[in-house]
Protein backbone atom coordinates (compact mmCIF):
# COMPACT_ATOMS: atom_id res chain seq x y z
CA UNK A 1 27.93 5.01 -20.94
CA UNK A 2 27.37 8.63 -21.21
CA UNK A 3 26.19 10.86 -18.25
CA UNK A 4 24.08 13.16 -20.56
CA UNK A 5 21.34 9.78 -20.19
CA UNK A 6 19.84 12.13 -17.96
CA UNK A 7 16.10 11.70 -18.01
CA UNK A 8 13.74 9.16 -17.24
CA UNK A 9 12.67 9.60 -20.74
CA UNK A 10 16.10 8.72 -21.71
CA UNK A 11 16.75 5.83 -19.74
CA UNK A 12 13.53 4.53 -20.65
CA UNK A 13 11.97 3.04 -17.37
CA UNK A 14 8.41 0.70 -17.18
CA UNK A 15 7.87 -0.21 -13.22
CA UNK A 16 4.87 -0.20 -11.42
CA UNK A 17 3.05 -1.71 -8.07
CA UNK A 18 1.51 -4.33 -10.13
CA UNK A 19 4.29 -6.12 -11.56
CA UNK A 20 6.55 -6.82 -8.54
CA UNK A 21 7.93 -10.29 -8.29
CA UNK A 22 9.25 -12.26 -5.67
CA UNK A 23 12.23 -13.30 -7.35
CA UNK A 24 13.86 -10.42 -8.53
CA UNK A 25 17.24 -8.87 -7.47
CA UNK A 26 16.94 -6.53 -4.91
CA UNK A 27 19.10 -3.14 -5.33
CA UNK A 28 19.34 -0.82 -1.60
CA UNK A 29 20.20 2.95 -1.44
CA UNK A 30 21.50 3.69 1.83
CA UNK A 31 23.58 6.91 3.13
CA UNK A 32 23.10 9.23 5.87
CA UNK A 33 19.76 11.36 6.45
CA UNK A 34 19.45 13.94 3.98
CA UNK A 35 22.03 12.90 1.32
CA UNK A 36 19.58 12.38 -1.22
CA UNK A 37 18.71 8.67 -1.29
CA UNK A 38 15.05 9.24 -1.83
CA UNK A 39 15.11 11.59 -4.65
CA UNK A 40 17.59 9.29 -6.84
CA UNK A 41 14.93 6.35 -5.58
CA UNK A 42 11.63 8.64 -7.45
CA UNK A 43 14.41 9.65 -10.52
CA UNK A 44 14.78 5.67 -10.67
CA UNK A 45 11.45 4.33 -10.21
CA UNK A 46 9.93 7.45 -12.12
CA UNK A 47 7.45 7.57 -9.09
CA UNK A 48 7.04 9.72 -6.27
CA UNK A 49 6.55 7.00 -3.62
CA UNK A 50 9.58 8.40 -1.47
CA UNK A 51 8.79 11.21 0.53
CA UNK A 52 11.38 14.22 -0.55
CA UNK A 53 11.81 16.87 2.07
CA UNK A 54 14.75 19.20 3.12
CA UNK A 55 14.21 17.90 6.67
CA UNK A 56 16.28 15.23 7.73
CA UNK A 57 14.61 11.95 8.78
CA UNK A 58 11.42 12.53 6.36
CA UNK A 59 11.88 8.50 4.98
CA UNK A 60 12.05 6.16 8.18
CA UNK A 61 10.46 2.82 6.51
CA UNK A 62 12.11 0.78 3.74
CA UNK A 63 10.17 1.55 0.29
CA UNK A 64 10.33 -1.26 -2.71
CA UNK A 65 9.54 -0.62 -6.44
CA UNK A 66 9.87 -2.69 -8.81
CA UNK A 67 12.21 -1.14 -12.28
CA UNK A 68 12.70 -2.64 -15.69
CA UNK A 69 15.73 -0.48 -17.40
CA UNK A 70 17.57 -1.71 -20.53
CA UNK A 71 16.30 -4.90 -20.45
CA UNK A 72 17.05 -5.34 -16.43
CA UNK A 73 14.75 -6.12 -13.89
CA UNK A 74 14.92 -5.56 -10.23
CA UNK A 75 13.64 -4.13 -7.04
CA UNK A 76 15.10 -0.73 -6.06
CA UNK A 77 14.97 -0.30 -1.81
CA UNK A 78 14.85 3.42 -0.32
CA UNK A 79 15.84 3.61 3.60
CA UNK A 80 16.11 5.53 6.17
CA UNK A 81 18.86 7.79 6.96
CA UNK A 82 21.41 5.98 9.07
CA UNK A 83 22.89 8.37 11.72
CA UNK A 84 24.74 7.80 15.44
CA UNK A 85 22.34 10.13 16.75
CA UNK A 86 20.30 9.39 19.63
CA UNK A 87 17.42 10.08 19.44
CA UNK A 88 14.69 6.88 19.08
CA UNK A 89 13.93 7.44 15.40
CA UNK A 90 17.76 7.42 14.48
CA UNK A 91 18.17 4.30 16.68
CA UNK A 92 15.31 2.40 15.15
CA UNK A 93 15.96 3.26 11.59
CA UNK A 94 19.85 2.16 11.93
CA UNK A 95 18.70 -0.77 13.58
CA UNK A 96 15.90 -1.53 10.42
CA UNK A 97 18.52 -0.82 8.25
CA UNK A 98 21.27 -3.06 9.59
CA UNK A 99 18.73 -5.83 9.85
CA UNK A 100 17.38 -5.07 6.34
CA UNK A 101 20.65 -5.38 4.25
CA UNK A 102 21.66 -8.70 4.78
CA UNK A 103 18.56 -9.64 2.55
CA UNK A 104 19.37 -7.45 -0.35
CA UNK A 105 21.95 -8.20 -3.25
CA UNK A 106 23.59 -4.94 -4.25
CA UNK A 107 23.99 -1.69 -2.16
CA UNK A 108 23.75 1.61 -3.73
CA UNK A 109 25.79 4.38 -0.94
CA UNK A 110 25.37 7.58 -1.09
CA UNK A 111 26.98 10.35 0.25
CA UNK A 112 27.28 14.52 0.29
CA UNK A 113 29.64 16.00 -1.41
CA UNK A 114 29.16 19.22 -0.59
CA UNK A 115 29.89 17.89 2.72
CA UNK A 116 33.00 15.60 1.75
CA UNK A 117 34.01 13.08 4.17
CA UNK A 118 32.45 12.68 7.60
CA UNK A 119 32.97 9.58 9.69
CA UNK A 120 29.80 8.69 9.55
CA UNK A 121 30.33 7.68 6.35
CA UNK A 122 32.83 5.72 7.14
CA UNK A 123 30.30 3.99 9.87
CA UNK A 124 27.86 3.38 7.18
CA UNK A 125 30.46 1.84 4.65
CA UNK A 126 31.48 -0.36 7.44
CA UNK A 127 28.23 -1.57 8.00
CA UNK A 128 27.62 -2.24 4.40
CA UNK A 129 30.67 -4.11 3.70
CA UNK A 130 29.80 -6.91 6.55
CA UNK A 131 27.21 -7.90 4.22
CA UNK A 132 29.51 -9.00 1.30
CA UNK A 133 27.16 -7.20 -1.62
CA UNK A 134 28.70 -5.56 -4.37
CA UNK A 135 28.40 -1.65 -3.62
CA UNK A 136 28.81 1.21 -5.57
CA UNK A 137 29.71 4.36 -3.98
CA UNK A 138 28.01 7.46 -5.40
CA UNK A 139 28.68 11.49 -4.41
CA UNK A 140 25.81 13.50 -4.77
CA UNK A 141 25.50 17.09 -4.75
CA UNK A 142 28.45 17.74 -7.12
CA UNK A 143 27.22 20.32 -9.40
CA UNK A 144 29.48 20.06 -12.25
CA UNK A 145 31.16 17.96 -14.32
CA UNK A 146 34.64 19.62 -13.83
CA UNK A 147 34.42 18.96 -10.21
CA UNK A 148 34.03 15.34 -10.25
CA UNK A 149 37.95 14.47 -9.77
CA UNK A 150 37.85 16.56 -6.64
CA UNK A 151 34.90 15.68 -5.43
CA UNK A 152 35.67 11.66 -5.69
CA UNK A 153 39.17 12.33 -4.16
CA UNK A 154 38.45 11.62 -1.08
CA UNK A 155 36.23 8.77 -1.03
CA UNK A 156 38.07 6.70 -3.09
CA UNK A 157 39.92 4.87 0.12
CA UNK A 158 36.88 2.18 0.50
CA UNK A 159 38.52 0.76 -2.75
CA UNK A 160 34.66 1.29 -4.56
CA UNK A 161 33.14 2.08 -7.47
CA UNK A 162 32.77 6.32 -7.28
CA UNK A 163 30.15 8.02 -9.41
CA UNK A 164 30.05 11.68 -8.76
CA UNK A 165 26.59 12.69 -9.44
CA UNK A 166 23.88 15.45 -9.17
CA UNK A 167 20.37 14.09 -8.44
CA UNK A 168 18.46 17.82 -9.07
CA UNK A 169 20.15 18.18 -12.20
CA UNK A 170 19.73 14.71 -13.06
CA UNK A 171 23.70 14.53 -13.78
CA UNK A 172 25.22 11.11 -13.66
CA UNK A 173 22.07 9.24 -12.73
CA UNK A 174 22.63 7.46 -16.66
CA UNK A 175 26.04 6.42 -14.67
CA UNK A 176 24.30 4.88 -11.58
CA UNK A 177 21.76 3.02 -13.70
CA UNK A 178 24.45 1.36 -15.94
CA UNK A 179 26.42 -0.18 -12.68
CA UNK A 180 23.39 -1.35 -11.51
CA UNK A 181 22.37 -3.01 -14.74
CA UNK A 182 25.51 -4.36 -15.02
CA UNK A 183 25.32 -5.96 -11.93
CA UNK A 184 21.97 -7.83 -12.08
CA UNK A 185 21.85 -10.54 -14.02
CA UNK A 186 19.06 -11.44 -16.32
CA UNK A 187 15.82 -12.56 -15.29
CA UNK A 188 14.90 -16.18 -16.30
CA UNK A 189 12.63 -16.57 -19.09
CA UNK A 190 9.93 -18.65 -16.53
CA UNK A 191 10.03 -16.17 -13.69
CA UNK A 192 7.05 -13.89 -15.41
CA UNK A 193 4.75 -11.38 -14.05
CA UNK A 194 2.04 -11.78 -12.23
CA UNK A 195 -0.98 -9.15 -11.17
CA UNK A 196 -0.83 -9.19 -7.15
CA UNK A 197 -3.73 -9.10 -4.70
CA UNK A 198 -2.81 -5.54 -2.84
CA UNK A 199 -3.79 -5.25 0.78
CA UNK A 200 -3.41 -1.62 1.77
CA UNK A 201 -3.44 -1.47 6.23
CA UNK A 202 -4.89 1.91 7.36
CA UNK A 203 -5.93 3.39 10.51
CA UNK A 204 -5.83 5.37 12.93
CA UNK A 205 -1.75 6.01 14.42
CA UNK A 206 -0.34 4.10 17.03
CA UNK A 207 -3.13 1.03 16.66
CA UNK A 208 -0.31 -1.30 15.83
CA UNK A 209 -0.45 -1.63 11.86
CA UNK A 210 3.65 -1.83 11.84
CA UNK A 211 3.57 -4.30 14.39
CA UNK A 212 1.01 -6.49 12.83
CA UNK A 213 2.91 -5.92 9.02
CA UNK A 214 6.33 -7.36 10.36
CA UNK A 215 4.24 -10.20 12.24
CA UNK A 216 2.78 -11.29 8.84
CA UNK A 217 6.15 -10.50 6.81
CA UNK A 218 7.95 -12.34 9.39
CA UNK A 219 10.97 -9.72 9.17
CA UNK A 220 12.37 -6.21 10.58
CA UNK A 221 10.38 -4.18 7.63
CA UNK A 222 8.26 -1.15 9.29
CA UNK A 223 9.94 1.02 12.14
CA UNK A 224 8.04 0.15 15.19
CA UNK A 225 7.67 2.69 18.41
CA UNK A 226 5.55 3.86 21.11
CA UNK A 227 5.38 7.68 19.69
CA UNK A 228 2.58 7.91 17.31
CA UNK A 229 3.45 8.90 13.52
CA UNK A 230 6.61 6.58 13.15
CA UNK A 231 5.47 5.34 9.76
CA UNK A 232 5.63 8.50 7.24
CA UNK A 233 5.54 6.74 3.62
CA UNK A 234 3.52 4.16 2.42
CA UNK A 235 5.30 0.93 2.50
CA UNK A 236 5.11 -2.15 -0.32
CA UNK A 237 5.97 -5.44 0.40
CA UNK A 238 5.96 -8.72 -1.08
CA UNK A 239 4.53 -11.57 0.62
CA UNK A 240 3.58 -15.05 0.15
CA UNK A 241 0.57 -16.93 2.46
CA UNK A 242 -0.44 -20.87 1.49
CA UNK A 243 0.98 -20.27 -1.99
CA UNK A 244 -0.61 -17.15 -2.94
CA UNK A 245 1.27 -13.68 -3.34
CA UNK A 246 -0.01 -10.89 -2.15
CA UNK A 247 1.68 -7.02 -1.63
CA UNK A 248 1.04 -5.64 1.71
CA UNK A 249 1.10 -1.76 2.41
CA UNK A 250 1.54 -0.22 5.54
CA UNK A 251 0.60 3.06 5.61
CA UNK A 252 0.88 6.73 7.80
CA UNK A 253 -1.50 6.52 11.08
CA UNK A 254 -4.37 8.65 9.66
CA UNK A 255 -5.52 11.32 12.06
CA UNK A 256 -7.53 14.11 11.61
CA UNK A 257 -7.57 16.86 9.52
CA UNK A 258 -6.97 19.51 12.24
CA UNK A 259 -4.95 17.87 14.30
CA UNK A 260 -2.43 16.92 11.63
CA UNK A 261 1.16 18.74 12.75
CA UNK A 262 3.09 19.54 9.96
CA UNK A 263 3.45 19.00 6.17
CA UNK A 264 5.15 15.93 5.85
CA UNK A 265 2.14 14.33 8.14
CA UNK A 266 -0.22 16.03 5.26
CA UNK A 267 1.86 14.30 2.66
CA UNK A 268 1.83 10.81 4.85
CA UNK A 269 -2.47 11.25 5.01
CA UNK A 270 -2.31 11.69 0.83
CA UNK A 271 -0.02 8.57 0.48
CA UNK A 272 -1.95 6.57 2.78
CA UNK A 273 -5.39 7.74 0.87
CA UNK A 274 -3.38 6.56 -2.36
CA UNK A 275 -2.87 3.28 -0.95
CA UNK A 276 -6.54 2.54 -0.38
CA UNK A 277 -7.25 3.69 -4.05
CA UNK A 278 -4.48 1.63 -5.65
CA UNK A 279 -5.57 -1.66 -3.16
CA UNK A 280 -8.07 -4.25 -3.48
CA UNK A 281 -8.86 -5.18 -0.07
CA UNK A 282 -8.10 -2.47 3.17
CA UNK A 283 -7.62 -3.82 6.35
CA UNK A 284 -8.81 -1.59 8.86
CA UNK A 285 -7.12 -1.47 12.18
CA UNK A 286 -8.58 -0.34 15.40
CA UNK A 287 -7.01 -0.60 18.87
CA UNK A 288 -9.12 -3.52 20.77
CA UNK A 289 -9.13 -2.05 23.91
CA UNK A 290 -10.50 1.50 22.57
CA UNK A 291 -12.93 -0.22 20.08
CA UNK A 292 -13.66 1.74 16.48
CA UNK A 293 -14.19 5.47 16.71
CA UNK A 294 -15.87 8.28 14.73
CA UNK A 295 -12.52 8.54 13.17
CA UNK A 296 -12.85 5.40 12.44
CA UNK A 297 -16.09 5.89 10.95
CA UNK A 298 -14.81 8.97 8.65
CA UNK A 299 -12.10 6.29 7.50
CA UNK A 300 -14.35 3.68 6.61
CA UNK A 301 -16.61 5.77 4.48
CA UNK A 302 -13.09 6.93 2.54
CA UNK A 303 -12.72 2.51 2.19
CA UNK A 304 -16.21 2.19 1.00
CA UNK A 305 -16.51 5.49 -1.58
CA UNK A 306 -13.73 4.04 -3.27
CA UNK A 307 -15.34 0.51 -3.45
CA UNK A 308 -12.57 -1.46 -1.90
CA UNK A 309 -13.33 -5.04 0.21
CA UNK A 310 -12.57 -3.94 4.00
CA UNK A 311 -11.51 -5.97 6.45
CA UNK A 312 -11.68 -4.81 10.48
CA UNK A 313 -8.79 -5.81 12.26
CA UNK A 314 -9.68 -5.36 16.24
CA UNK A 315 -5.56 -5.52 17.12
CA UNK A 316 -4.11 -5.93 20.57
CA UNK A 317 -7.38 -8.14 21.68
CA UNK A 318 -5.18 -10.02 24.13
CA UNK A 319 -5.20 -6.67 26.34
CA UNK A 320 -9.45 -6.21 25.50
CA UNK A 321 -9.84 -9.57 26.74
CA UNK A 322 -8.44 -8.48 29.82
CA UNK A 323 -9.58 -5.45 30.36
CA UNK A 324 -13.23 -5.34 29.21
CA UNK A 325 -15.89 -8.02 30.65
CA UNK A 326 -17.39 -9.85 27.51
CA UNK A 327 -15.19 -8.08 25.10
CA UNK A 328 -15.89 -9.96 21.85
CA UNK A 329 -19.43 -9.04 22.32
CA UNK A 330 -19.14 -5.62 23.67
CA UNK A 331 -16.65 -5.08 20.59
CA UNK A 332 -19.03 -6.01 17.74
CA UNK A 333 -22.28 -4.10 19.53
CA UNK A 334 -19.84 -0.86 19.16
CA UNK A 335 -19.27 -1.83 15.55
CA UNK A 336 -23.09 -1.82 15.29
CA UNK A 337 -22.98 1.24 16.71
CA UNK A 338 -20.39 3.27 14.87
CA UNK A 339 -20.59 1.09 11.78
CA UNK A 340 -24.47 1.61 11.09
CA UNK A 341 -23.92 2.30 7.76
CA UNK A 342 -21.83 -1.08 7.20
CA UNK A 343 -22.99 -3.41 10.13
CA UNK A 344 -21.73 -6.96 8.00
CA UNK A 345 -18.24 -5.78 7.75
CA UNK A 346 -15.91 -9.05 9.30
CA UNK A 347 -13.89 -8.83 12.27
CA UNK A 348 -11.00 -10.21 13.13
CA UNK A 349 -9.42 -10.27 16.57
CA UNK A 350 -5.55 -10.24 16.85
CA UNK A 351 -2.38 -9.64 18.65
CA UNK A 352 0.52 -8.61 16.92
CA UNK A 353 2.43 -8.72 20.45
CA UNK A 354 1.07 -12.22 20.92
CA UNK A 355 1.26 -13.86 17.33
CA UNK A 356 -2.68 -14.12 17.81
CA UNK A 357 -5.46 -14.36 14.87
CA UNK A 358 -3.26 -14.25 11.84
CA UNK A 359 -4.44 -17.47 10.61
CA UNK A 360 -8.12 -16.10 11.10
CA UNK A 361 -6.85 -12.73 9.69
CA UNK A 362 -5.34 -14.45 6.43
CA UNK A 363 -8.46 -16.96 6.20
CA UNK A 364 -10.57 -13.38 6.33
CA UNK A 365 -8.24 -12.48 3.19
CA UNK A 366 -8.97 -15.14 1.05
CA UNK A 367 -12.81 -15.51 1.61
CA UNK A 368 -13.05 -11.40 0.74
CA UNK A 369 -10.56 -12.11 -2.10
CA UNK A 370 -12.95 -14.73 -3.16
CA UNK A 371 -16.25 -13.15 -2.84
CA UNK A 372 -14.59 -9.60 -4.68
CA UNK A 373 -14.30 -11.86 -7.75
CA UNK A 374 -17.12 -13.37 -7.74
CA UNK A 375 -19.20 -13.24 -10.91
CA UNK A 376 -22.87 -14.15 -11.28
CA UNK A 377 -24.67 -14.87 -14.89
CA UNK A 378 -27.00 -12.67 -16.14
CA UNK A 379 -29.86 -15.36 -16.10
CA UNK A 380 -28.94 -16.19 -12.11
CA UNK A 381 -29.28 -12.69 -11.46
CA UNK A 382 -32.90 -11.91 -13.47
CA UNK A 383 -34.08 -15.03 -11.68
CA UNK A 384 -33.19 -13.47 -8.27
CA UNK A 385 -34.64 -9.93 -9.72
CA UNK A 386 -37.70 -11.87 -10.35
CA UNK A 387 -38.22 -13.26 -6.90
CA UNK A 388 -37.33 -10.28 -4.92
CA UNK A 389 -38.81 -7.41 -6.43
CA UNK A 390 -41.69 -9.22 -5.25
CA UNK A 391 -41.44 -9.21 -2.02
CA UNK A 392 -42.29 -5.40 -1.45
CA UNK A 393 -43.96 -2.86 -3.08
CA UNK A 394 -42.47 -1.57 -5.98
CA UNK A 395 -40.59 2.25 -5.96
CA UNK A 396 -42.93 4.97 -7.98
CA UNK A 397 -41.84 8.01 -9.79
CA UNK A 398 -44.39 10.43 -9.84
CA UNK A 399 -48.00 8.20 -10.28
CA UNK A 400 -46.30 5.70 -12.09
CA UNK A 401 -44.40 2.65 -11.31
CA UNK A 402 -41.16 1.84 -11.75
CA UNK A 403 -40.77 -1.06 -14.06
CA UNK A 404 -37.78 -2.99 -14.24
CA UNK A 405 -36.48 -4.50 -17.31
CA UNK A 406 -33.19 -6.48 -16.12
CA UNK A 407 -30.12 -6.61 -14.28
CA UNK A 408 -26.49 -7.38 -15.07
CA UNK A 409 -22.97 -7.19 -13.30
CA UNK A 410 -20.45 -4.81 -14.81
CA UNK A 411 -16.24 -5.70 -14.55
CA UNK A 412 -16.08 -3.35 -11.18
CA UNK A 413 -14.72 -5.58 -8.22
CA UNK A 414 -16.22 -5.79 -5.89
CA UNK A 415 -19.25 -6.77 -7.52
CA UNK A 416 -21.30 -4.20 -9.08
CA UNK A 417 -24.40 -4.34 -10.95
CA UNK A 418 -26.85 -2.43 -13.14
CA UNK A 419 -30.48 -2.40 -12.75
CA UNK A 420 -32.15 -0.89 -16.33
CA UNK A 421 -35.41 0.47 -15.58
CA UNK A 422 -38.18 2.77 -16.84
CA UNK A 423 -37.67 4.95 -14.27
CA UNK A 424 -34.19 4.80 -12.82
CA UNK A 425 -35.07 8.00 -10.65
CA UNK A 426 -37.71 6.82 -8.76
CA UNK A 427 -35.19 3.48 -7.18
CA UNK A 428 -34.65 5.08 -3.56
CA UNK A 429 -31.53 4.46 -1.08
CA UNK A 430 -33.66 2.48 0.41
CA UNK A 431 -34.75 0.47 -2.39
CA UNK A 432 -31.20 -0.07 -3.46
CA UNK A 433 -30.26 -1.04 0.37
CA UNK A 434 -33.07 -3.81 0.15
CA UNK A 435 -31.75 -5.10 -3.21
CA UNK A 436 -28.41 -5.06 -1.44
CA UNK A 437 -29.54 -7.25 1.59
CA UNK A 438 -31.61 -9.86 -0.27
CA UNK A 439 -28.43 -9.79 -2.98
CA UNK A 440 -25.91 -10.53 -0.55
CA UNK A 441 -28.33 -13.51 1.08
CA UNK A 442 -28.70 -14.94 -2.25
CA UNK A 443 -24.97 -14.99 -3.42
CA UNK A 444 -22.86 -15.40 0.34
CA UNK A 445 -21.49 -11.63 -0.39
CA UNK A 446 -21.78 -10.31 2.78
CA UNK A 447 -19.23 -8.33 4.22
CA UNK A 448 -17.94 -6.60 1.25
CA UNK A 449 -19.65 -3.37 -0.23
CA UNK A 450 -22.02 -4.10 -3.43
CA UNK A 451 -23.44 -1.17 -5.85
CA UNK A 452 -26.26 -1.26 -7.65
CA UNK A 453 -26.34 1.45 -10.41
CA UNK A 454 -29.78 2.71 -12.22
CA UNK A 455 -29.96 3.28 -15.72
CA UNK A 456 -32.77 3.93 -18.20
CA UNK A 457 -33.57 1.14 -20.97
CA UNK A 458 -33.63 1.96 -24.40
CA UNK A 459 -34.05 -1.22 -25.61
CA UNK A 460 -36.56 -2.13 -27.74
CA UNK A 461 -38.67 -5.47 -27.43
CA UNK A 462 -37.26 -6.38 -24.05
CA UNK A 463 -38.99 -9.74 -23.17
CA UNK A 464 -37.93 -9.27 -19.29
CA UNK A 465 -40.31 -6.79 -17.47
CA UNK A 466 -40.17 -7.27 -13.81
CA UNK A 467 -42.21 -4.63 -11.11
């Protein structure tokens, strides 16, 4: 295989969030910080889900996407740097790492070669050889061809594979790809692809959303600390609940705008605003013992103007319960409160330290799942437009009033429906809000956001005239 296969275009890649499976092989890059893992993991997965920065110690959670190449199908793993430094990020990402590997199938290395040998490296190939994988060993950084020889000399003691590559100039990537293809064997003709429920966790930093992620995935996925601002990329991950698959997303503590430090906590806020817009349900996570916040507030208005089912997860509740008299109670009055705008939004109370409410948190899942799909016939809905356009006045434009004609559900989920009218300008907020209320009585949809849109009818002979 030639190394001049040196653009995505060549190497012809199809992967997105959508099609990951639960069965495929899983392919790690690991290396020291800084070595260029994450920028062969975007050049691979022809995404820009890995944060790329000259600063050591940008990634620090372990990033999945799914890759078809050449007929090949796997998962392709970005991780942190792993480094004997000292310092609590270094120790919890080597940790993650170490924990992480054993549940992989192939390990990608990477190392510096501008830098040559270090015995770090020689730490980190350690490490990956306990696990048995097959591992290739690949030298970034090596700028030309005619320095490859040199550049492998001294690496090629582990006994490995040696690629000498460079990532910016896309050199020997072709190389990397055809090992790994190589390697994986063929995906069965039943395991198939399926669309996945996505369920994107956001909120504020240091609420707990990495703590609560690894209680539901059951494993060491998301760094977890006391220092706010651990998580940095948004993190996919497969996971299966009473037979259903799902992809959970942890995502960068979202602060505010001013008080955001540098730009890779900038790029963090964008990635985490991506993952509500690529998710269908958000689970929002408070701490308990604070209750929600106008921060809060600003990021449940971002959940709700991109028309996603929400989900508010009130998270260390075993310390509320302690600390504040009637806390269920006082909780949900301060969701009135801050909330005023979305007051039927469900709560669920858990512990991630205690292994409390997931069952109630996964039961929440399904019954927003359920209700986001729901679909109601056009004749169910006219009936209901019939009845409760009744019960008030109707809206006027100008002197005249505003007749309605029918109503219909688009394909937007959640539900969303069209009202066609004479004079679509004259339906209020608060006429819409009232539609919304007796709508979500009628058809059990409360506690996920419903639109109803206005339109003019220019339909002739319309038999339904309602107003």
């Amino acid at each position: 295989m030639s190394s001049t296969q040196n653009s995505n275009a060549d190497i012809g890649l199809d992967a997105g969030p959508e099609q990951i499976h639960f069965d495929l092989p899983k392919v790690a890059i690991i290396g020291r910080p800084n070595v260029g893992k994450s920028t062969l993991f975007n050049i691979i997965t022809e995404t820009r889900k890995a944060v790329v920065k000259n600063q050591p110690g940008v990634t620090r959670d372990i990033i999945i996407h799914p890759v078809n190449v050449w007929g090949k199908q796997f998962d392709l793993i970005d991780t942190g740097g792993v480094t004997e430094a000292d310092d609590l990020f270094s120790k919890l990402i080597k940790e993650q790492v170490t924990d992480f590997l054993f549940s992989v199938d192939f390990i990608v290395v990477v190392m510096d070669g501008r830098a040559g040998l270090i015995p770090e490296d020689r730490d980190i190939i350690k490490l990956a050889k306990q696990t048995g994988h097959p591992m290739l060993l690949v030298i970034n950084k090596v700028d030309s061809a005619h320095e490859d020889d040199l550049a492998k000399a001294d690496f090629h003691e582990f006994g490995l594979d040696v690629i000498a590559c460079s990532f910016e100039q896309r050199r020997g990537v072709g190389d990397v790809l055809g090992w790994i293809v190589d390697k994986v064997p063929e995906l069965p003709p039943e395991v198939a692809g399926e669309k996945l429920m996505k369920i994107a966790m956001v909120g504020k930093p240091n609420v707990g959303k990495s703590s609560l992620c690894n209680n539901l995935l059951g494993m060491h996925r998301m760094m977890v600390s006391e220092i706010a601002g651990t998580t940095v990329d948004s993190v996919d991950s497969p996971l299966t609940y009473n037979d259903k698959n799902y992809i959970l997303v942890d995502t960068a503590g979202l602060r505010r705008q001013s008080k955001r430090e540098d730009d890779v906590e900038i790029i963090a806020a964008f990635k985490s605003q991506e993952a509500i817009r690529r998710s269908n349900i958000v689970l929002l996570v408070v701490d308990g013992t604070e209750g929600p916040t106008e921060q809060d507030a600003k990021i449940m208005q971002a959940i709700l103007e991109d028309h996603k089912g929400v989900i508010l997860v009130a998270n260390k509740s075993d310390l509320g319960q302690v600390q504040v008299e009637k806390y269920k109670e006082t909780f949900k009055a301060q969701v009135a409160r801050v909330f005023h705008f979305f007051t039927d939004v469900p709560i669920v109370f858990t512990s991630a330290l205690k292994d409390q409410g997931m069952q109630d948190l996964f039961n929440e899942i399904e019954e927003v799942a359920r209700k986001i799909n729901t679909r109601i016939t056009t004749s169910e809905l006219n009936d209901f437009f019939f009845e409760t356009i009744r019960k008030t006045h109707a809206p006027v434009w100008g002197t005249t009033n505003v007749k309605f004609y029918y109503l219909t559900q688009t394909y937007q989920k959640p539900p969303a429906f069209i009202a066609f009218a004479n004079h679509p300008d004259g339906v209020t907020n608060s006429y819409r809000r009232f539609l919304i209320k007796n709508m979500k009585e009628r058809f059990d949809l409360f506690g996920i956001p419903i639109r109803i849109f206005c339109m003019k009818s220019r339909a002739k002979g319309v038999n339904h005239k309602f107003g």
